[in-house]
PDB file of N, CA and C in Angstrom:
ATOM      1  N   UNK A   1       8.315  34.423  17.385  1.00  0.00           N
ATOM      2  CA  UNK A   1       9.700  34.474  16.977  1.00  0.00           C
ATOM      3  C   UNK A   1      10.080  33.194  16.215  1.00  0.00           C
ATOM      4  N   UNK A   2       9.749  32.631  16.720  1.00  0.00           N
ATOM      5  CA  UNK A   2       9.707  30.989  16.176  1.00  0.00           C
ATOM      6  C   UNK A   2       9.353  30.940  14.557  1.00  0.00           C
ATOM      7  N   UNK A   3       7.997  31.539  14.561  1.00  0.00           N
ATOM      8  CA  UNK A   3       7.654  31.268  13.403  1.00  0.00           C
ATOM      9  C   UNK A   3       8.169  32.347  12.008  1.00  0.00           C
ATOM     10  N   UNK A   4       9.010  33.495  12.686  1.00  0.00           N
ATOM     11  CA  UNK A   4       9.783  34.146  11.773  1.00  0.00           C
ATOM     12  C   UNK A   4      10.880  33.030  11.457  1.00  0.00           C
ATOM     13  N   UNK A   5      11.542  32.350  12.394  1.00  0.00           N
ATOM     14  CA  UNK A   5      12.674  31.967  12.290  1.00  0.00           C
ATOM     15  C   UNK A   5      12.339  30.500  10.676  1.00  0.00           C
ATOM     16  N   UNK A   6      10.950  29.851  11.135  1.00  0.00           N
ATOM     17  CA  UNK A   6      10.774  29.053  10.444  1.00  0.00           C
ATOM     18  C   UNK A   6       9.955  29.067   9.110  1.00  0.00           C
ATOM     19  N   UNK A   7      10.077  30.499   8.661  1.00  0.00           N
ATOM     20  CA  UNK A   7       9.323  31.054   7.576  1.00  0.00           C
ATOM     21  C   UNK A   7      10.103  31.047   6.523  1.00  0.00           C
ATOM     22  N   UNK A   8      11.534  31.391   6.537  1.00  0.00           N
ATOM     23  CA  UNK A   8      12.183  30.785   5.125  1.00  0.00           C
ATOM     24  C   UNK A   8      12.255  29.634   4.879  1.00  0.00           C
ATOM     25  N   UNK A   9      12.470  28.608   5.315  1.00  0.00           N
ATOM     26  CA  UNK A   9      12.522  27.236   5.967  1.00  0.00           C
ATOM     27  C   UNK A   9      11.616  26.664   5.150  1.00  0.00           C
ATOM     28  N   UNK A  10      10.249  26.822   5.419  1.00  0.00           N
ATOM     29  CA  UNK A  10       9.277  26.704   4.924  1.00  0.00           C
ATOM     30  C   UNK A  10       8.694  26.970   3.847  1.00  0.00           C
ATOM     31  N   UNK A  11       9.324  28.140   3.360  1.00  0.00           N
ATOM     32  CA  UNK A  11       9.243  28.835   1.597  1.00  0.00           C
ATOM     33  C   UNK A  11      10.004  28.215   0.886  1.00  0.00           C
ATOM     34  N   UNK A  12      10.983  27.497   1.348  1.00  0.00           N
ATOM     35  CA  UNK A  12      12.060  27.166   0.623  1.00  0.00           C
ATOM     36  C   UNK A  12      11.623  25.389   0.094  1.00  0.00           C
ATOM     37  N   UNK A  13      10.892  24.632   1.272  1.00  0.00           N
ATOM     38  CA  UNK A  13      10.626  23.473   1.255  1.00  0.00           C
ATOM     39  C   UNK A  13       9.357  23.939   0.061  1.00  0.00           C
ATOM     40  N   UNK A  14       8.590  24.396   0.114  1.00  0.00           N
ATOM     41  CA  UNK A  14       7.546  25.078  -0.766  1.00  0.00           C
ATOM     42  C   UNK A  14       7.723  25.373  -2.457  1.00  0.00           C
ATOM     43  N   UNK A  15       9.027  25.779  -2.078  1.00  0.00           N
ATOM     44  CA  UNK A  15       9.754  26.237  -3.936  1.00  0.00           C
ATOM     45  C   UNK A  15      10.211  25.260  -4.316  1.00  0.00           C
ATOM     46  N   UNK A  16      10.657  23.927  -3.281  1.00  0.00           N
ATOM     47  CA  UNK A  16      11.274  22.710  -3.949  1.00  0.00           C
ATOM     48  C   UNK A  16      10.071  21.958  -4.318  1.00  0.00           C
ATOM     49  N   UNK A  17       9.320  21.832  -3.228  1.00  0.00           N
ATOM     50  CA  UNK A  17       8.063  20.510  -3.607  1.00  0.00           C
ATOM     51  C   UNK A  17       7.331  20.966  -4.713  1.00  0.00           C
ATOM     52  N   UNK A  18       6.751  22.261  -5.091  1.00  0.00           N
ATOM     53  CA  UNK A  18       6.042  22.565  -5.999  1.00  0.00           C
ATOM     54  C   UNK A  18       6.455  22.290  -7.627  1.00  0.00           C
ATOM     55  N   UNK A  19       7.964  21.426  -7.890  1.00  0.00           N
ATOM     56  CA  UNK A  19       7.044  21.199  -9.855  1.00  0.00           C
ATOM     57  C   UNK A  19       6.889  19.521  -9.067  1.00  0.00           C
ATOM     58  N   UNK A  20       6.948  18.991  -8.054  1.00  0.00           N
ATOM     59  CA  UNK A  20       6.537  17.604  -7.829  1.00  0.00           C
ATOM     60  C   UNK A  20       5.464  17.685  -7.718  1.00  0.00           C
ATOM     61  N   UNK A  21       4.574  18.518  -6.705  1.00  0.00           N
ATOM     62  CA  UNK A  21       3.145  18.623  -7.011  1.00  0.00           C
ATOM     63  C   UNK A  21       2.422  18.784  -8.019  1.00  0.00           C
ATOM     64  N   UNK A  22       2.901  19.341  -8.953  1.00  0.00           N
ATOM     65  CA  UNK A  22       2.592  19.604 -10.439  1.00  0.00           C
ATOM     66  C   UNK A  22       2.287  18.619 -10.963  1.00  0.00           C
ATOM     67  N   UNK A  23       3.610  17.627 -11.465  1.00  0.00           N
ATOM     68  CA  UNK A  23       3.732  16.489 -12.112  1.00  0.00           C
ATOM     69  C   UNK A  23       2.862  15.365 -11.446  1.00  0.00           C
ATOM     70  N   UNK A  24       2.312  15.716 -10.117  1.00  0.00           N
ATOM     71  CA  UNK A  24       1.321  14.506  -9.445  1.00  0.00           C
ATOM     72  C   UNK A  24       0.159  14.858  -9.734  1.00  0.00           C
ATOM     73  N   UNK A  25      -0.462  16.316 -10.034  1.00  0.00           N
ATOM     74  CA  UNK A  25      -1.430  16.702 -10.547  1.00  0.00           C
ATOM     75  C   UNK A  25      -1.232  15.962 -11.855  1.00  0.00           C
ATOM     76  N   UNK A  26      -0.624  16.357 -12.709  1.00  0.00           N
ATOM     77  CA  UNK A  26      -0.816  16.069 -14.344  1.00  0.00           C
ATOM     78  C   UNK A  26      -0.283  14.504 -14.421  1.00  0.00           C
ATOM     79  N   UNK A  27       0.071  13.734 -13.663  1.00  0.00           N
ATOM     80  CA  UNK A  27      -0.625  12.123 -13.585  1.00  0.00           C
ATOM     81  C   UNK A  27      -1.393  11.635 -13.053  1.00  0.00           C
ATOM     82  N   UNK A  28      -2.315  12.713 -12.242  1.00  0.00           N
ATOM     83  CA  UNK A  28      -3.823  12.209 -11.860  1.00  0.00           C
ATOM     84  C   UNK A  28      -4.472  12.694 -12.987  1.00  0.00           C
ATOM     85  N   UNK A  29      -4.450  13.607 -13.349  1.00  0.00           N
ATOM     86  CA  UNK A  29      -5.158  14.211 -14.206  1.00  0.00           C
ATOM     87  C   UNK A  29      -5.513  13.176 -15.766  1.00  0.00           C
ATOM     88  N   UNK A  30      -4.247  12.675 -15.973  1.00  0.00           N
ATOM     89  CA  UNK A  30      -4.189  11.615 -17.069  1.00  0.00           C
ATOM     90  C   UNK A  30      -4.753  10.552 -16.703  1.00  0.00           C
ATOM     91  N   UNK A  31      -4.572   9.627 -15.662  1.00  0.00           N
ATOM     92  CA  UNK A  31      -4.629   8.709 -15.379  1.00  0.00           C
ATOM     93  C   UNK A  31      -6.539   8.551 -15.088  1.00  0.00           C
ATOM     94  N   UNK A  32      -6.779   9.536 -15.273  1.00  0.00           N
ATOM     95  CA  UNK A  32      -8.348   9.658 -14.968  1.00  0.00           C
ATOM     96  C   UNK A  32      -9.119   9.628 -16.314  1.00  0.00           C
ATOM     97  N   UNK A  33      -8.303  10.398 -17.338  1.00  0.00           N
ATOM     98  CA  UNK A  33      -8.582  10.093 -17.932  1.00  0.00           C
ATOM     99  C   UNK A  33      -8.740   8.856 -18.917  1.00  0.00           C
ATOM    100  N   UNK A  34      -7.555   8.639 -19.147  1.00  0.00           N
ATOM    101  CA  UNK A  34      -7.253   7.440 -19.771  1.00  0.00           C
ATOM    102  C   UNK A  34      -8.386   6.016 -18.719  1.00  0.00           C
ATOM    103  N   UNK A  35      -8.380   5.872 -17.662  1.00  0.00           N
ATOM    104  CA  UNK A  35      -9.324   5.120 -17.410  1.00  0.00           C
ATOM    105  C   UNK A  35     -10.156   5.216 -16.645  1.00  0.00           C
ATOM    106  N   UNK A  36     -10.812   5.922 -17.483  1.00  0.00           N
ATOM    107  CA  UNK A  36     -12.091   6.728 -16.671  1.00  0.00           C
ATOM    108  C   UNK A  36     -13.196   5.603 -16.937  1.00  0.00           C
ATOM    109  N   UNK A  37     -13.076   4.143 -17.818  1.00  0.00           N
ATOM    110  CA  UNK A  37     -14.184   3.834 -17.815  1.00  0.00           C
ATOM    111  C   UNK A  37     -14.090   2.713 -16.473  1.00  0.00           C
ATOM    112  N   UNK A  38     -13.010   2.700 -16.248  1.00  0.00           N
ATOM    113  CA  UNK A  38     -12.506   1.869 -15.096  1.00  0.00           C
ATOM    114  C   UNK A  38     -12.881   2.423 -13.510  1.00  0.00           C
ATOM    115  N   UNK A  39     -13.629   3.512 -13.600  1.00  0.00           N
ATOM    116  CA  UNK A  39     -13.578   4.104 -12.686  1.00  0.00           C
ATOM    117  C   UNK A  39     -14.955   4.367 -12.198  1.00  0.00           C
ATOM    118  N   UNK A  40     -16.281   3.507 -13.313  1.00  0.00           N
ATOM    119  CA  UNK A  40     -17.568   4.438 -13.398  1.00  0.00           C
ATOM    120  C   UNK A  40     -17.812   3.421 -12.324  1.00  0.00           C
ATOM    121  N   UNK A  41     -17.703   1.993 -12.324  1.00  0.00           N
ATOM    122  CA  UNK A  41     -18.353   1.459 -11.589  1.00  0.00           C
ATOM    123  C   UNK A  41     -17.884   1.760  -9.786  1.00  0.00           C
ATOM    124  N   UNK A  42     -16.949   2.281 -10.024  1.00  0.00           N
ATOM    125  CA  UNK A  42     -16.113   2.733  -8.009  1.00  0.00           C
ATOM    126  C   UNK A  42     -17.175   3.509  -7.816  1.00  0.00           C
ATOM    127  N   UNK A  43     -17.279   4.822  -9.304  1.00  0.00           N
ATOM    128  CA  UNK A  43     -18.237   5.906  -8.806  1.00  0.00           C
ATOM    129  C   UNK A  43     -19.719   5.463  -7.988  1.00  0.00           C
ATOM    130  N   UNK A  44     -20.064   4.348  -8.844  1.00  0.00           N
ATOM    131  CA  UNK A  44     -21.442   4.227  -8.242  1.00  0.00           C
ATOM    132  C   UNK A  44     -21.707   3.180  -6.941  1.00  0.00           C
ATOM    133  N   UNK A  45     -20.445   3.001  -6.082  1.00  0.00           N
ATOM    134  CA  UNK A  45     -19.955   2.459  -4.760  1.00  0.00           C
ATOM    135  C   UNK A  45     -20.194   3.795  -4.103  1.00  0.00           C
ATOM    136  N   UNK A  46     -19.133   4.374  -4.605  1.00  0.00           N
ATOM    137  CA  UNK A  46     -18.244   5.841  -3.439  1.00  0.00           C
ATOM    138  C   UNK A  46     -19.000   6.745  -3.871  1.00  0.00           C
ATOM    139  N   UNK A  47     -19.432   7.539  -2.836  1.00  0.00           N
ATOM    140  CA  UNK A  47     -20.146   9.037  -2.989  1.00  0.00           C
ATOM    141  C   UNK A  47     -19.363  10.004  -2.657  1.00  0.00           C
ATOM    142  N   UNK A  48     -18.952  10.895  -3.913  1.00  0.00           N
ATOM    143  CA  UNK A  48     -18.082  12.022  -3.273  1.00  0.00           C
ATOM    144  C   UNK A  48     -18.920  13.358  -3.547  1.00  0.00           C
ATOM    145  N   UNK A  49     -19.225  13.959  -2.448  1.00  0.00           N
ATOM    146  CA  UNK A  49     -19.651  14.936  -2.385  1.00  0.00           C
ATOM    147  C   UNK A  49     -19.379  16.366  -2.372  1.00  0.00           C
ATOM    148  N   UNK A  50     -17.693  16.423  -2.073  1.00  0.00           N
ATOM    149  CA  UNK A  50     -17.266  17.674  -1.912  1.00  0.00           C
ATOM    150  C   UNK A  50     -16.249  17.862  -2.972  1.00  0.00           C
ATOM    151  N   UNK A  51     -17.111  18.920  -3.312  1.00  0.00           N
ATOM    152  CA  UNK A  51     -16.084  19.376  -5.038  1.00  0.00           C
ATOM    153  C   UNK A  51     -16.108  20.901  -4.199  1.00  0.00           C
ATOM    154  N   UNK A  52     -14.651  21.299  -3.982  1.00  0.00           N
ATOM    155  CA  UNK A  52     -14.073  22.569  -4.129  1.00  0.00           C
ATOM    156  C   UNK A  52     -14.173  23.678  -5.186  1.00  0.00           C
ATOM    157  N   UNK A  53     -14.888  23.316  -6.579  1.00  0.00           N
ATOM    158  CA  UNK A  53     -14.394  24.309  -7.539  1.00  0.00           C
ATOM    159  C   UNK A  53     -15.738  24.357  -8.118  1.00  0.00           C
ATOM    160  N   UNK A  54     -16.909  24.332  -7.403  1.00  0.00           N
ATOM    161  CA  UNK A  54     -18.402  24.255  -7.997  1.00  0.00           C
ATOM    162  C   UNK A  54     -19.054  25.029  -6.557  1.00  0.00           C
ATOM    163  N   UNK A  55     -19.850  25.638  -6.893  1.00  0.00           N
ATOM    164  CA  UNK A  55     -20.477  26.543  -6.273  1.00  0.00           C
ATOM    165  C   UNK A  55     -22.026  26.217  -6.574  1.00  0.00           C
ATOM    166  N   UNK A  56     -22.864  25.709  -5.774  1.00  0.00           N
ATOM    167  CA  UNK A  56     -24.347  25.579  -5.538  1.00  0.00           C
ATOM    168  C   UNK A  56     -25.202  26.451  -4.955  1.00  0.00           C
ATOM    169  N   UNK A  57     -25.950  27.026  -5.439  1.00  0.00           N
ATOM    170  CA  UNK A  57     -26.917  27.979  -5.322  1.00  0.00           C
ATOM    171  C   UNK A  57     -28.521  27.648  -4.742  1.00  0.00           C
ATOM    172  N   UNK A  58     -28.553  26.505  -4.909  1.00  0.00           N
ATOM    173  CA  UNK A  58     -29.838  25.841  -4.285  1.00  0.00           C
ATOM    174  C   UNK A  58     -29.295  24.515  -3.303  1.00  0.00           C
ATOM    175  N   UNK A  59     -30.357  24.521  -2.552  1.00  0.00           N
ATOM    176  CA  UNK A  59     -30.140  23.357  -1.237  1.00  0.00           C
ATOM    177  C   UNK A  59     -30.031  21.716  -2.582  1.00  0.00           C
ATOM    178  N   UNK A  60     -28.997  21.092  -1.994  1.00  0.00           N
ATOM    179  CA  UNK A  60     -29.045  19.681  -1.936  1.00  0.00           C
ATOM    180  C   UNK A  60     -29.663  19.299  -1.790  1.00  0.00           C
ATOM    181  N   UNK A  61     -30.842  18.857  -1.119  1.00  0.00           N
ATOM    182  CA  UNK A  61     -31.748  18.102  -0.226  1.00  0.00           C
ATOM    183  C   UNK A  61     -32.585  17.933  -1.291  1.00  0.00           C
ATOM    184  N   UNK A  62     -33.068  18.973  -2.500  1.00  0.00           N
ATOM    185  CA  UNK A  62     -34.029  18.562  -3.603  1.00  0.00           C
ATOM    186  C   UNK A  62     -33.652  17.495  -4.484  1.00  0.00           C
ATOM    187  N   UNK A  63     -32.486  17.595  -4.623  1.00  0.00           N
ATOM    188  CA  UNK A  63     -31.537  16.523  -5.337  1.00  0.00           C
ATOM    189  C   UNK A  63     -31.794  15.327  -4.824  1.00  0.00           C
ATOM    190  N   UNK A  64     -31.139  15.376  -3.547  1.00  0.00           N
ATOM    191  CA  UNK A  64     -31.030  14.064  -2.703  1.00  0.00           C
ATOM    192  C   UNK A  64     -32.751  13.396  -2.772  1.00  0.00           C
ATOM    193  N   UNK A  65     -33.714  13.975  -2.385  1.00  0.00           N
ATOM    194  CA  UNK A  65     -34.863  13.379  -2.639  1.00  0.00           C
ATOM    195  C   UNK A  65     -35.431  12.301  -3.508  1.00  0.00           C
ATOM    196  N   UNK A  66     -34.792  13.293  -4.643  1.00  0.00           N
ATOM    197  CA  UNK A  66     -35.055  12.878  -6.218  1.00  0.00           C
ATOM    198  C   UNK A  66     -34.428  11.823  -6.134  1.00  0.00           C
ATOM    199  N   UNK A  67     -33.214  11.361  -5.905  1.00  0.00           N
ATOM    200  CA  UNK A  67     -32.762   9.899  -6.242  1.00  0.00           C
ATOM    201  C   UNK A  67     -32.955   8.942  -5.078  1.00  0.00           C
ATOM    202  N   UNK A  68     -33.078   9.369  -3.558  1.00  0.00           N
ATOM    203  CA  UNK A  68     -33.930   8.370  -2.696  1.00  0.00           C
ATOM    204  C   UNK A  68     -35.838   7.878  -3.287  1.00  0.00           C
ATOM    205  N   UNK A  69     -35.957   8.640  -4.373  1.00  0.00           N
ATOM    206  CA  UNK A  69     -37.299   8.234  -4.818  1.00  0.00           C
ATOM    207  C   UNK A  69     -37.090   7.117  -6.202  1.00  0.00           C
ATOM    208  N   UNK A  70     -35.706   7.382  -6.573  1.00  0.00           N
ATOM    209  CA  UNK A  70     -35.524   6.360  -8.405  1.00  0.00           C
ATOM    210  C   UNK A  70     -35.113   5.029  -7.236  1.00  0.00           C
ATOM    211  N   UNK A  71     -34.337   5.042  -5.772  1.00  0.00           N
ATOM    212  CA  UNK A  71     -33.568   3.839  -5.116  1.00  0.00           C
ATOM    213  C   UNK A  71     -35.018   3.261  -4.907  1.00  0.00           C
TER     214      UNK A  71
END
């Protein structure tokens, strides 16, 4: 019951935040670009591994090999 009660509530907070989320997307989005060369050397600190929008078809682990063998 609760969560009927707090379902417009919640759509509504949803219809407001969303062009702010937008506009925080499309100043990350820039800001990556524009200094992306500022960014190569973090890359090769920080390992980010989880990309949401790429789909892998073969195990990691062949990969990973390959560059524990160039370290």
């Amino acid at each position: 019951m609760l969560l009927l009660l707090a379902g417009p509530f919640l759509g509504l907070a949803y219809a407001i935040f969303l062009p702010f989320i937008g506009i925080a997307m499309f100043v990350m989005l820039l800001c990556r670009k524009l200094f992306a060369v500022g960014f190569e050397g973090f890359q090769k600190v920080a390992i980010f591994t989880w990309a949401p929008c790429e789909a892998y078809f073969v195990r990691k682990t062949k990969g990973m090999k390959k560059e524990k063998k160039e370290k």
